[in-house]
Protein backbone atom coordinates (compact mmCIF):
# COMPACT_ATOMS: atom_id res chain seq x y z
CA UNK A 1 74.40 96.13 110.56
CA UNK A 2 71.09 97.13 108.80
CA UNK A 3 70.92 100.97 107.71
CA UNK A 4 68.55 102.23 110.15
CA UNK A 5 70.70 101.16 112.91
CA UNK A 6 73.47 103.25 111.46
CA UNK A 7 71.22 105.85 111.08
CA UNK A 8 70.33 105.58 114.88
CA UNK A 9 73.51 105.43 116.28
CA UNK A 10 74.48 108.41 113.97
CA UNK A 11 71.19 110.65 115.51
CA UNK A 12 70.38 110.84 111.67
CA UNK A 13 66.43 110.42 111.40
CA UNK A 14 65.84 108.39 108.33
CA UNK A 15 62.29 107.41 106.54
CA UNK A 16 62.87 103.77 105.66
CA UNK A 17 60.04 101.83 103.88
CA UNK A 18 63.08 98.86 103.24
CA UNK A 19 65.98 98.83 106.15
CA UNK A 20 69.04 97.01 104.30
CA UNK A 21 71.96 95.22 105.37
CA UNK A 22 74.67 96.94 104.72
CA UNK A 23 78.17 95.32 103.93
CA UNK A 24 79.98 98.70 103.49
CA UNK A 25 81.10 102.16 102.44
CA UNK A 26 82.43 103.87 99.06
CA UNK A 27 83.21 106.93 97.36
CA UNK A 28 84.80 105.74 94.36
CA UNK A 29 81.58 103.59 92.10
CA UNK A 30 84.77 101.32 90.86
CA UNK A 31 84.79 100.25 94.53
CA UNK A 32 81.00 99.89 95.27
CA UNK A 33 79.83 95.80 96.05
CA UNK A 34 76.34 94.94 96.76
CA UNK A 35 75.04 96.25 100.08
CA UNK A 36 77.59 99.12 99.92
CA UNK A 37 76.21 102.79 100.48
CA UNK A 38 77.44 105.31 98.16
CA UNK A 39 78.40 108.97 98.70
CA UNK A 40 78.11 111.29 95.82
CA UNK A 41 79.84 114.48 96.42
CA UNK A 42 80.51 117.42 94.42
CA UNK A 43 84.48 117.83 93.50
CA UNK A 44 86.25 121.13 92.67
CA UNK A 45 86.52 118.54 89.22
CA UNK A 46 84.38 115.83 89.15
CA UNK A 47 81.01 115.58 90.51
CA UNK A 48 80.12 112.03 92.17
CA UNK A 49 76.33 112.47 91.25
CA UNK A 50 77.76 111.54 87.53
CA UNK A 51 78.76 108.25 89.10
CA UNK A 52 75.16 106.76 91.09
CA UNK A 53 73.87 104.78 88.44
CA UNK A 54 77.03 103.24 87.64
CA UNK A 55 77.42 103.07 91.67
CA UNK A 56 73.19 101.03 91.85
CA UNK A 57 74.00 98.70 88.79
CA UNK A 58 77.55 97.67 91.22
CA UNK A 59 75.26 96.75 93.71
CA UNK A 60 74.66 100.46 96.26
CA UNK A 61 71.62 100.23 98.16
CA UNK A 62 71.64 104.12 99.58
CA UNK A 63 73.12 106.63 98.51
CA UNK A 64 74.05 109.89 100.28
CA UNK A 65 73.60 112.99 98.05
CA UNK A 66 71.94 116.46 97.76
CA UNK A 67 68.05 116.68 97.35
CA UNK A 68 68.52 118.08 93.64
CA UNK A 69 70.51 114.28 92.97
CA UNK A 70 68.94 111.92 90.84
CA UNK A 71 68.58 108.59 92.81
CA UNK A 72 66.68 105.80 91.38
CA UNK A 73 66.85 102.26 91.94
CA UNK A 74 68.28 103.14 95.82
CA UNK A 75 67.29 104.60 99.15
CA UNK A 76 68.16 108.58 98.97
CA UNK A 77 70.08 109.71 101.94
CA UNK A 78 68.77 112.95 101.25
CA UNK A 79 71.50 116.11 102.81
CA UNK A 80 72.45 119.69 102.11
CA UNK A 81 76.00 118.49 103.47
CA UNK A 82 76.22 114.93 101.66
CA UNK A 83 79.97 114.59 103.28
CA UNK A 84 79.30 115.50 106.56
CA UNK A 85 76.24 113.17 106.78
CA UNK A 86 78.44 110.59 105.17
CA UNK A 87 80.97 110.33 107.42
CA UNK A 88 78.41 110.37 110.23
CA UNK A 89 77.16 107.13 109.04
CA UNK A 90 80.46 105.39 108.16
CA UNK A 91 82.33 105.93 111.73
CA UNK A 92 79.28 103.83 112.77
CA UNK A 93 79.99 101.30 110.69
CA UNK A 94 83.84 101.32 111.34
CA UNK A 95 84.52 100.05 114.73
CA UNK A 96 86.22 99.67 117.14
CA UNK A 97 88.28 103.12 117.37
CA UNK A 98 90.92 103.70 119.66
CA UNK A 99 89.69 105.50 122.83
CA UNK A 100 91.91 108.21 122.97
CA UNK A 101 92.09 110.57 120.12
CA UNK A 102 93.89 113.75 119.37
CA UNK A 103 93.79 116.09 116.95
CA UNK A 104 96.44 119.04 115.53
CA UNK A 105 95.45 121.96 113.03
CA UNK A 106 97.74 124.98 111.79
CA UNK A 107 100.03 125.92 108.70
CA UNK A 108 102.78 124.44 110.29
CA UNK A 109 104.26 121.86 112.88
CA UNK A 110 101.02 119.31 112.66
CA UNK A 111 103.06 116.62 111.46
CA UNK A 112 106.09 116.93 114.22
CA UNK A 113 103.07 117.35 116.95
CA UNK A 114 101.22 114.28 116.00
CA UNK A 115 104.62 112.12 116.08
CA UNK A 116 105.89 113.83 118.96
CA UNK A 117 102.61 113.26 120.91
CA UNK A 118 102.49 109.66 119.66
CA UNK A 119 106.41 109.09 121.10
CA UNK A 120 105.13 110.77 124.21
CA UNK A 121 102.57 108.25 124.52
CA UNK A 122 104.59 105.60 123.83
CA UNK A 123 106.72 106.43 126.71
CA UNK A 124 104.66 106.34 128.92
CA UNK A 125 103.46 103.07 128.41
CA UNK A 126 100.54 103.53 125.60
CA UNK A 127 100.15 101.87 122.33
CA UNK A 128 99.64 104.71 120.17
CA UNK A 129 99.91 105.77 116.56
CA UNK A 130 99.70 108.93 114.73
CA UNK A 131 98.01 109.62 111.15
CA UNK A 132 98.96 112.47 108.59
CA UNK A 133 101.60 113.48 106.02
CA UNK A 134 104.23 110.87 107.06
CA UNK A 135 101.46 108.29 107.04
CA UNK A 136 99.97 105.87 109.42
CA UNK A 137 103.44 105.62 111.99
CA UNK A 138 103.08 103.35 115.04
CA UNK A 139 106.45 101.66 117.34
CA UNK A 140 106.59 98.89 114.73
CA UNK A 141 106.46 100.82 111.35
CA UNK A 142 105.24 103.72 109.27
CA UNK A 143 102.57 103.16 105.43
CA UNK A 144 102.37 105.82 103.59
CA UNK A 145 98.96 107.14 102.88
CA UNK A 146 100.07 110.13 100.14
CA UNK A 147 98.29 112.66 101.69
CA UNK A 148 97.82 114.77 105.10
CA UNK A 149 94.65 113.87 106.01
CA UNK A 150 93.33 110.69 103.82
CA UNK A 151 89.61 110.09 102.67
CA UNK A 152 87.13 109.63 105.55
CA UNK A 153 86.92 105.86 104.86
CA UNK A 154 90.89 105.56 104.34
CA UNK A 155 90.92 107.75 107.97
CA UNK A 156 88.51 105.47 109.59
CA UNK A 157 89.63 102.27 108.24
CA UNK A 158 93.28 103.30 109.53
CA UNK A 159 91.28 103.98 112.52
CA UNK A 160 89.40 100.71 112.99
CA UNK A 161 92.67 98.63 111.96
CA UNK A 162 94.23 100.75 114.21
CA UNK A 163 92.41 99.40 117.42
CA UNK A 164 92.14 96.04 116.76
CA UNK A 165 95.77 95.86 116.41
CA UNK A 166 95.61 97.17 120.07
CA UNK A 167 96.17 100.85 119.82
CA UNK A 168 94.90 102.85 122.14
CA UNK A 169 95.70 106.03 121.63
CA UNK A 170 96.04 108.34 117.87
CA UNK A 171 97.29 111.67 116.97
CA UNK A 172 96.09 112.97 113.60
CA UNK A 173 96.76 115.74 111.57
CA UNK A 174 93.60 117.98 110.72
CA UNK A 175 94.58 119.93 107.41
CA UNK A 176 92.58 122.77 106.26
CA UNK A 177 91.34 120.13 103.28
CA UNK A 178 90.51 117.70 105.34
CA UNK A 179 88.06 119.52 108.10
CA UNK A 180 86.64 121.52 105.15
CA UNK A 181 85.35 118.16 102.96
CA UNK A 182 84.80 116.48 106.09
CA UNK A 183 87.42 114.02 106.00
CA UNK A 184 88.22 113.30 109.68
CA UNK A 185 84.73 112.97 111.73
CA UNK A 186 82.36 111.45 113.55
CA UNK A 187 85.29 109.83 116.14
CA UNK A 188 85.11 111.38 119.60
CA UNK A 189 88.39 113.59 119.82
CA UNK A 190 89.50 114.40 123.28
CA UNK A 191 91.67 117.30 122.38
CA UNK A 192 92.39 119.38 119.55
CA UNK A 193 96.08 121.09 118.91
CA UNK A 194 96.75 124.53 117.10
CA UNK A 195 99.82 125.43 116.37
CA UNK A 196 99.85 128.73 114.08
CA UNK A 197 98.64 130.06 110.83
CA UNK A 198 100.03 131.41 107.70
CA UNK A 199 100.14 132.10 104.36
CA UNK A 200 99.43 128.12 102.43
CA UNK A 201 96.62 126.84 100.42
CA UNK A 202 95.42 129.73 98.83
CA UNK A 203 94.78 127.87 95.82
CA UNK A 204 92.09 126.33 97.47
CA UNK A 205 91.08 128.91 100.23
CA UNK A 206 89.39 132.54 99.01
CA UNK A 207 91.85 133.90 101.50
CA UNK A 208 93.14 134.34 104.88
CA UNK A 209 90.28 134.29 107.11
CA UNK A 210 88.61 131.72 104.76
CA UNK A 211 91.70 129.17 105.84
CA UNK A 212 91.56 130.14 109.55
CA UNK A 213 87.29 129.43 109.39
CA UNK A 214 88.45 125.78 107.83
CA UNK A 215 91.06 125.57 110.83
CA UNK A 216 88.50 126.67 113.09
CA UNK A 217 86.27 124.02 112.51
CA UNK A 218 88.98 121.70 114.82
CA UNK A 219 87.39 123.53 117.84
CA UNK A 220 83.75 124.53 116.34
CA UNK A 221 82.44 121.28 115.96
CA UNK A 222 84.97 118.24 116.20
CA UNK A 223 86.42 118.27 119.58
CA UNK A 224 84.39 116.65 122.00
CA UNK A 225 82.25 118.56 124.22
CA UNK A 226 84.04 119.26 126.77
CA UNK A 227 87.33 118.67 125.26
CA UNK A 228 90.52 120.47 125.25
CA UNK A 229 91.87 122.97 123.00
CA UNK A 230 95.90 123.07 122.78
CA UNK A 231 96.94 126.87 121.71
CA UNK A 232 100.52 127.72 120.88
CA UNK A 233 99.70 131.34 122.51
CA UNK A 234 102.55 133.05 120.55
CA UNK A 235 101.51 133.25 117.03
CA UNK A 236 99.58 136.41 115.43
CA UNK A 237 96.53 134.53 115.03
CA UNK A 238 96.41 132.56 118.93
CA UNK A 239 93.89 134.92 120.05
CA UNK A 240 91.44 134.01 117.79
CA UNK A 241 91.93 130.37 118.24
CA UNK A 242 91.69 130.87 121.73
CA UNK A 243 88.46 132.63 121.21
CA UNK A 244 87.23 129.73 119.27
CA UNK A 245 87.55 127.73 122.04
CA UNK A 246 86.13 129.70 124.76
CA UNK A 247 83.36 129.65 122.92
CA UNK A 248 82.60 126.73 122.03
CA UNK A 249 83.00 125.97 125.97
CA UNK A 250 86.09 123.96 125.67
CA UNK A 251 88.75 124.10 128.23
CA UNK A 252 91.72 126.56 127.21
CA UNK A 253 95.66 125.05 127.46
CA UNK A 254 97.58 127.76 126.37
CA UNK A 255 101.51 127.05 125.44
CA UNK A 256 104.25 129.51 124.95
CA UNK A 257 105.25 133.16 126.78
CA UNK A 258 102.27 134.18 127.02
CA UNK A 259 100.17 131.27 128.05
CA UNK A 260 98.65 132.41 131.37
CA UNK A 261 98.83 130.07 134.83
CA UNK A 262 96.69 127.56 133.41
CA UNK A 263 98.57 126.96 131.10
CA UNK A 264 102.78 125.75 130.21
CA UNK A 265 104.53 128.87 130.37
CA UNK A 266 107.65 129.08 128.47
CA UNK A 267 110.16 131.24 130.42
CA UNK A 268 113.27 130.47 128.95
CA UNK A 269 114.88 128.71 125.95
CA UNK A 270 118.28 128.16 125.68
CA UNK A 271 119.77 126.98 122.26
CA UNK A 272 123.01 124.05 122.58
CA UNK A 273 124.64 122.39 120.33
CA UNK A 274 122.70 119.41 120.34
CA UNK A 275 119.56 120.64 121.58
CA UNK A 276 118.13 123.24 124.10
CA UNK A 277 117.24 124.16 127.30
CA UNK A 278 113.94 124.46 128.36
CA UNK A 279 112.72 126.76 131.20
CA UNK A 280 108.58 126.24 131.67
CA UNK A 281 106.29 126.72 134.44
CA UNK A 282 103.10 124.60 134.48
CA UNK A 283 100.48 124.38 137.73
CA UNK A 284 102.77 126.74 139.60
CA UNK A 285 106.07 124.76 138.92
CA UNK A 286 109.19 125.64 137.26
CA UNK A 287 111.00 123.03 135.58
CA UNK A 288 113.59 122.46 133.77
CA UNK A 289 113.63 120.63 130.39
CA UNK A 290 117.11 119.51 128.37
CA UNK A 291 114.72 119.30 124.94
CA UNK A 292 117.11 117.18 122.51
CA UNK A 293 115.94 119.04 119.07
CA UNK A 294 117.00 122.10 118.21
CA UNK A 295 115.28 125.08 117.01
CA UNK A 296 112.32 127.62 118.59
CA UNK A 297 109.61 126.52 116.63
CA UNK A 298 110.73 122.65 117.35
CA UNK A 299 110.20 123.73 121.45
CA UNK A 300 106.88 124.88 120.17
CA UNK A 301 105.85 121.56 118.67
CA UNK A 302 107.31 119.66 122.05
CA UNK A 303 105.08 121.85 124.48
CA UNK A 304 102.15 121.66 122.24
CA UNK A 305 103.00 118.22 122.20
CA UNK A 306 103.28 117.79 125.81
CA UNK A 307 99.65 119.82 126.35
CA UNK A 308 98.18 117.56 124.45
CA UNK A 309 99.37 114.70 126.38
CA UNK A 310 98.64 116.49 129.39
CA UNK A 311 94.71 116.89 128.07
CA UNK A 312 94.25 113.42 127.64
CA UNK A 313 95.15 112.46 131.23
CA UNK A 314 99.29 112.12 131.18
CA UNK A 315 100.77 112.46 134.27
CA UNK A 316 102.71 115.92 134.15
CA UNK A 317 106.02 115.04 135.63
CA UNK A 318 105.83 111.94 133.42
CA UNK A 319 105.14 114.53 130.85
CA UNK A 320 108.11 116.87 130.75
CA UNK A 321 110.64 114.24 131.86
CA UNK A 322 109.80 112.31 128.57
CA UNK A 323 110.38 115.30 126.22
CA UNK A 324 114.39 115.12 127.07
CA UNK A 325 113.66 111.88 125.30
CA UNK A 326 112.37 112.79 122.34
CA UNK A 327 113.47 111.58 118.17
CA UNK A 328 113.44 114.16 115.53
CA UNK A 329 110.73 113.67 113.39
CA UNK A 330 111.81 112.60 109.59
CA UNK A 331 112.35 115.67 107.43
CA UNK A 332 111.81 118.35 110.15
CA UNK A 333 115.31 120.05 110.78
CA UNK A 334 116.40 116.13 110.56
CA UNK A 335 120.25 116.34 110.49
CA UNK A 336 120.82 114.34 107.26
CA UNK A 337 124.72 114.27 107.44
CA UNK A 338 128.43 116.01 108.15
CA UNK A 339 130.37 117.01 105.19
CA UNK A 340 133.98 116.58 104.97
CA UNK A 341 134.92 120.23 106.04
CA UNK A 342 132.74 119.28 109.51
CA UNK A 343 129.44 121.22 108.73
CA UNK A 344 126.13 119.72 109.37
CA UNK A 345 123.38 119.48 106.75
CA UNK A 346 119.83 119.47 107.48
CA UNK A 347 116.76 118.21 106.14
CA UNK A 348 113.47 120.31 106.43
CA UNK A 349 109.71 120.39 104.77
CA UNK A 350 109.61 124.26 104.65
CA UNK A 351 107.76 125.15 102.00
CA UNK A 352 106.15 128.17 102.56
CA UNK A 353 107.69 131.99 103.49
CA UNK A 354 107.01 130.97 107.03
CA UNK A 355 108.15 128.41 107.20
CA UNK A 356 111.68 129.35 105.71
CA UNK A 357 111.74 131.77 107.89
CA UNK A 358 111.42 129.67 111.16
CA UNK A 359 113.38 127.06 109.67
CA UNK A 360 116.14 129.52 109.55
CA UNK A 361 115.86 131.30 112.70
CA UNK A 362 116.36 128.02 114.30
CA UNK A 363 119.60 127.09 112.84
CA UNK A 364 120.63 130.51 113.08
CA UNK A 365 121.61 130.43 116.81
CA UNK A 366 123.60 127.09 116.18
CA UNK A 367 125.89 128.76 113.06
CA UNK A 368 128.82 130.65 113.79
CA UNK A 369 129.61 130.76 110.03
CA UNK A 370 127.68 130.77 106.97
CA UNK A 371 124.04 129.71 106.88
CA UNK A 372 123.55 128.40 102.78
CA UNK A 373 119.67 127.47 102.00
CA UNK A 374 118.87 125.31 99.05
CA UNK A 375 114.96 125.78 98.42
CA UNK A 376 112.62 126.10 95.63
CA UNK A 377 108.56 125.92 94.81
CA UNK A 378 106.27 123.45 93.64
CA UNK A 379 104.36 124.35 90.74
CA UNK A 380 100.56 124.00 90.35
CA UNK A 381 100.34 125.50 93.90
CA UNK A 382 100.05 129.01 95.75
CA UNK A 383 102.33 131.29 93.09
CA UNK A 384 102.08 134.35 95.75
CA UNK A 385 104.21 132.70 98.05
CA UNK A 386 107.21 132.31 95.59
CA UNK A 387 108.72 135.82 95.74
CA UNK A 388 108.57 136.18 99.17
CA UNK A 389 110.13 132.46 99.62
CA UNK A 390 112.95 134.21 97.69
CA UNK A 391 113.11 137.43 99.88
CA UNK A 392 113.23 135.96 103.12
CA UNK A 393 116.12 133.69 101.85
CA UNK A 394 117.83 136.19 100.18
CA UNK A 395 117.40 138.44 103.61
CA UNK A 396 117.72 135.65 106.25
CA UNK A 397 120.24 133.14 104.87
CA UNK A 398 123.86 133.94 104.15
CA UNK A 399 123.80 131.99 100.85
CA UNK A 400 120.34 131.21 98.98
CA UNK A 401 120.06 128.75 96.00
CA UNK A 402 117.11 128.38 94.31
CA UNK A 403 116.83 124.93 92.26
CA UNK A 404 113.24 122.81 91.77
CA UNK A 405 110.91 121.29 94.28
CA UNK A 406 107.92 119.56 92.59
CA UNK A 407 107.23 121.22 89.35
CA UNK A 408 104.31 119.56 88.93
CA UNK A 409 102.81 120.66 85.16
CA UNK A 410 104.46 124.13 85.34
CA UNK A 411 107.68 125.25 83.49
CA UNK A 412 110.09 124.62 86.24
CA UNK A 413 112.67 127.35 85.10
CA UNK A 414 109.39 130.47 85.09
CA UNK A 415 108.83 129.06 89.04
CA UNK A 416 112.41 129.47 89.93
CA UNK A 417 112.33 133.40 88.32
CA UNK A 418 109.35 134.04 90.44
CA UNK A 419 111.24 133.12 93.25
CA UNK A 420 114.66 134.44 91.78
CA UNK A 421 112.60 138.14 91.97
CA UNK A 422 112.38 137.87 96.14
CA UNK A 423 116.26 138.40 96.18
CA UNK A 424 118.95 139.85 93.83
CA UNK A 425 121.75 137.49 95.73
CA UNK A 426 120.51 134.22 95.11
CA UNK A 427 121.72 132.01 92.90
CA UNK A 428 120.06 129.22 90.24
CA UNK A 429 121.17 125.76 90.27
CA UNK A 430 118.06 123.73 88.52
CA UNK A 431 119.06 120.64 89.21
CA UNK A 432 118.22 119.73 92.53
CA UNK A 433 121.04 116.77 93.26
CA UNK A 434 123.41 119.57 91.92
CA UNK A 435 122.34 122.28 94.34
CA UNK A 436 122.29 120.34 96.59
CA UNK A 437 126.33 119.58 95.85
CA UNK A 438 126.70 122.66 95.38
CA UNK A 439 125.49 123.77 98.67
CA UNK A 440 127.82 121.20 100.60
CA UNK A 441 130.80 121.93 97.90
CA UNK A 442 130.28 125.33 99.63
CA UNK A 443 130.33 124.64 103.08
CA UNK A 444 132.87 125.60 105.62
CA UNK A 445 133.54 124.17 108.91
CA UNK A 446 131.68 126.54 110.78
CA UNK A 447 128.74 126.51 108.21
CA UNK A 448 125.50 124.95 108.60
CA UNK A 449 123.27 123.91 105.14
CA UNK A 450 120.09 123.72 105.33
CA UNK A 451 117.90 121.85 102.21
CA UNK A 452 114.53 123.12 102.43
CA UNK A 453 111.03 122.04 100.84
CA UNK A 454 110.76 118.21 100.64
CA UNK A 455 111.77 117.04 104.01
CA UNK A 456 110.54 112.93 104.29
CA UNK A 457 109.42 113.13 100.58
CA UNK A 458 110.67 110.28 98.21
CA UNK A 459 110.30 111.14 95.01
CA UNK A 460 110.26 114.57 92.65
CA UNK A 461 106.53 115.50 90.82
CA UNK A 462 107.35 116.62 87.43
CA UNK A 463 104.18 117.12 84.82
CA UNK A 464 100.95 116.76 85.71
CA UNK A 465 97.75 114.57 85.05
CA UNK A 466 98.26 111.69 82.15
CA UNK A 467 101.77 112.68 82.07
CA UNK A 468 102.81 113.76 86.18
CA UNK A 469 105.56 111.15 86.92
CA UNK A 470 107.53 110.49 90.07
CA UNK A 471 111.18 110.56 89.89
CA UNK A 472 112.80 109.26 92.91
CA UNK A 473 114.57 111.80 95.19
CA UNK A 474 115.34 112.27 98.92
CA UNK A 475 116.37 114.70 100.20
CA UNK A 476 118.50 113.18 103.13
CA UNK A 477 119.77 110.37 100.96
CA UNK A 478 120.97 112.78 98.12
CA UNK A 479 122.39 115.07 100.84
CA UNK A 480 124.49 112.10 102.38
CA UNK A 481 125.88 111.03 99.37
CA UNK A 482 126.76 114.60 98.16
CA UNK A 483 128.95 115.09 101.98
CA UNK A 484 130.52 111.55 101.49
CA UNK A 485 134.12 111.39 101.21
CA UNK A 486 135.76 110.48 97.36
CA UNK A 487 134.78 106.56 96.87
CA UNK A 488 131.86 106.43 99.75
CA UNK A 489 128.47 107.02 99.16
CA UNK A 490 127.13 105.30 102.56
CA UNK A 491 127.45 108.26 105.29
């Protein structure tokens, strides 16, 4: 396809004096081939307008880059927002997409709603997929991509592949980084998902309201007009979202208590020992859901799940009947094994105060013993979330032991006194394998453990740059061989 047809199709008005063919689409000048367009964007590190003339001698024939960018040798996409007008141009190039596509922003529970959606989907018939922190995860199999939301040509080439290996219908996860740096556009998203906010990120983000404008941008601009917007109702910052979407002129589902008539009202939640009870009320019915994970925040990702379903055409009673169906999602409040006393250990990503503190509230109402927490903090992130990781523990949890996460270049043993400050009671184990031992060593019968931070992560960051490494570690796999009996390292 010749560049001025891209152009068209993108409603990008171009001044061509020479319309090229173009064979494809880079952001890394290693990977540029003749015919390729280029797109030189400014990094919080490295700046891509270094790169164009190494990207013209590989072969570029446009590239897409500010107006103060040198460009010679090349057609000058000329843009104040050279990502944005990017990824307008490359979702032209990458086809076909799968028709139906939904999208879920928030701090926390994207990654269970996108795979809970997907097995929704799948249920009822659909070949679907979703795309975000566990990777690219259809029926047949799960790739890794490394992060939440990949690079717009990794996104849309997932997307592309996607379709023409028949899938119809894709949940993806819409990080903060990833709507900011334009990551995730140009496909036509039926509905978008929000599921809460809180404190994460603020590395990256000036502050609070700066990460809920990034959020935002779900509803601003990339649903579809006349899309959906999914809003967990029950969270501090739900109003807001919901604002976003009125005006933008979307159509409102609100989920939770206070979700109004419109919406799926939760009236009820029950916790069992396997699961919960569900009591909703959607388009003037009650019904009655036996939800199979346990946990309140885990109901929260099901009914967000199930609106999101619902918005792109699902058949309600089809709907709820499915979600008594439902597979835990890998690493959130996954039940990794029993230890010999009889106490269950579970796997979760919880990594910020939040999160801990959900994550414990929803084993809480399943322990009629001791709740023992084995957390940490990765280094080279947010250090204002490390206390109160350790207060919340210290206040929430029965038992709280502090060992590493990802240390990432930081001195692992100053992270774990930043957190050791949130609560006098907790206790230091650095090793992680050996906290984590330590933690099922403790265990009674009527105890519950919960290992916190990593969830479906394989491997422990320590260092960083020229010298990070990646020593394997999972969290369910250590965990199982910690609550084996003497001789067994297979449960």
């Amino acid at each position: 396809m010749r560049l001025g047809q891209l152009a068209e199709r993108a409603g990008l008005t171009l001044a061509l004096t020479d319309d090229p063919q173009i064979t494809g689409f880079a952001i890394d000048n290693r990977k540029v081939a003749p015919g390729m367009v280029f797109g030189a964007f400014q990094g919080a590190v490295v700046n891509g307008e270094d790169f164009i003339p190494a990207a013209i001698t590989a072969g570029a024939v446009a590239v897409v880059a500010r107006p103060e960018a040198r460009v010679d040798g090349a057609i000058h996409i000329v843009s104040v927002n050279p990502r944005q007008t990017f990824a307008r141009l490359a979702t032209q190039f990458f086809v076909p997409v799968p028709e139906t596509v939904v999208a879920v922003t928030g701090t926390n529970g994207k990654t269970s709603c996108v795979e809970l959606t997907r097995q929704l989907w799948r249920m009822a018939g659909h070949r679907s997929a979703s795309i975000g922190t566990l990777g690219v995860t259809t029926a047949d199999e799960s790739v890794s991509t490394g992060l939440t939301t990949p690079d717009i040509l990794t996104f849309l080439a997932n997307m592309s592949g996607l379709a023409r290996e028949g899938v119809t219908h894709v949940a993806y996860e819409a990080s903060s980084h990833g709507l900011s740096q334009f990551r995730n556009e140009g496909l036509r998203v039926l509905a978008g998902g929000f599921t809460n906010l809180s404190r994460d990120h603020l590395d990256y983000h000036k502050d609070m309201d700066d990460y809920f404008a990034a959020k935002m941008r779900l509803f601003d601009e990339v649903v579809a007009d006349g899309g959906t917007g999914v809003v967990w109702m029950d969270d501090a910052w739900s109003e807001r979202a919901s604002d976003h979407v009125r005006r933008r002129g979307l159509t409102l589902l609100g989920v939770g208590e206070r979700a109004d008539a419109e919406g799926i009202r939760l009236l009820s939640r029950t916790p069992g020992q396997l699961g919960q009870t569900l009591e909703i009320e959607f388009g003037g019915q009650a019904r009655k859901i036996a939800l199979p994970l346990i946990g309140a925040y885990q109901a929260a990702n099901a009914l967000v799940s199930a609106g999101l379903v619902l918005a792109s055409g699902g058949d309600p009673a089809q709907v709820f009947d499915a979600l008594a169906r439902l597979q835990p999602v890998r690493g959130r409040l996954e039940r990794a094994a029993i230890t010999r006393t009889g106490a269950p250990v579970y796997v979760d990503y919880a990594h910020t105060p939040d999160a801990l503190e959900a994550a414990i509230a929803a084993l809480r109402p399943h322990c009629t013993g001791r709740l023992i927490v084995v957390f940490g903090a990765g280094g080279d992130r947010d250090a204002g979330k490390r206390a109160p990781m350790g207060r919340i523990v210290a206040e929430k949890a029965d038992l709280g032991i502090v060992t590493d996460d990802n240390p990432r270049g930081e001195d692992p043993a100053a992270i774990r006194a930043a957190v050791l400050s949130g609560g006098a009671t907790l206790r230091e184990v650095g090793d992680r394998r050996a906290a984590i031992a330590a933690a099922i060593a403790e265990a009674g019968a009527n105890d519950i453990v919960l290992v916190a931070g990593k969830g479906h992560e394989q491997g422990q960051i320590i260092g960083a740059g020229e010298n990070s490494r990646v020593l394997p570690f999972d969290d369910v796999a250590v965990a199982r061989e910690c609550a084996a009996p003497p001789g067994r390292n297979d449960e």
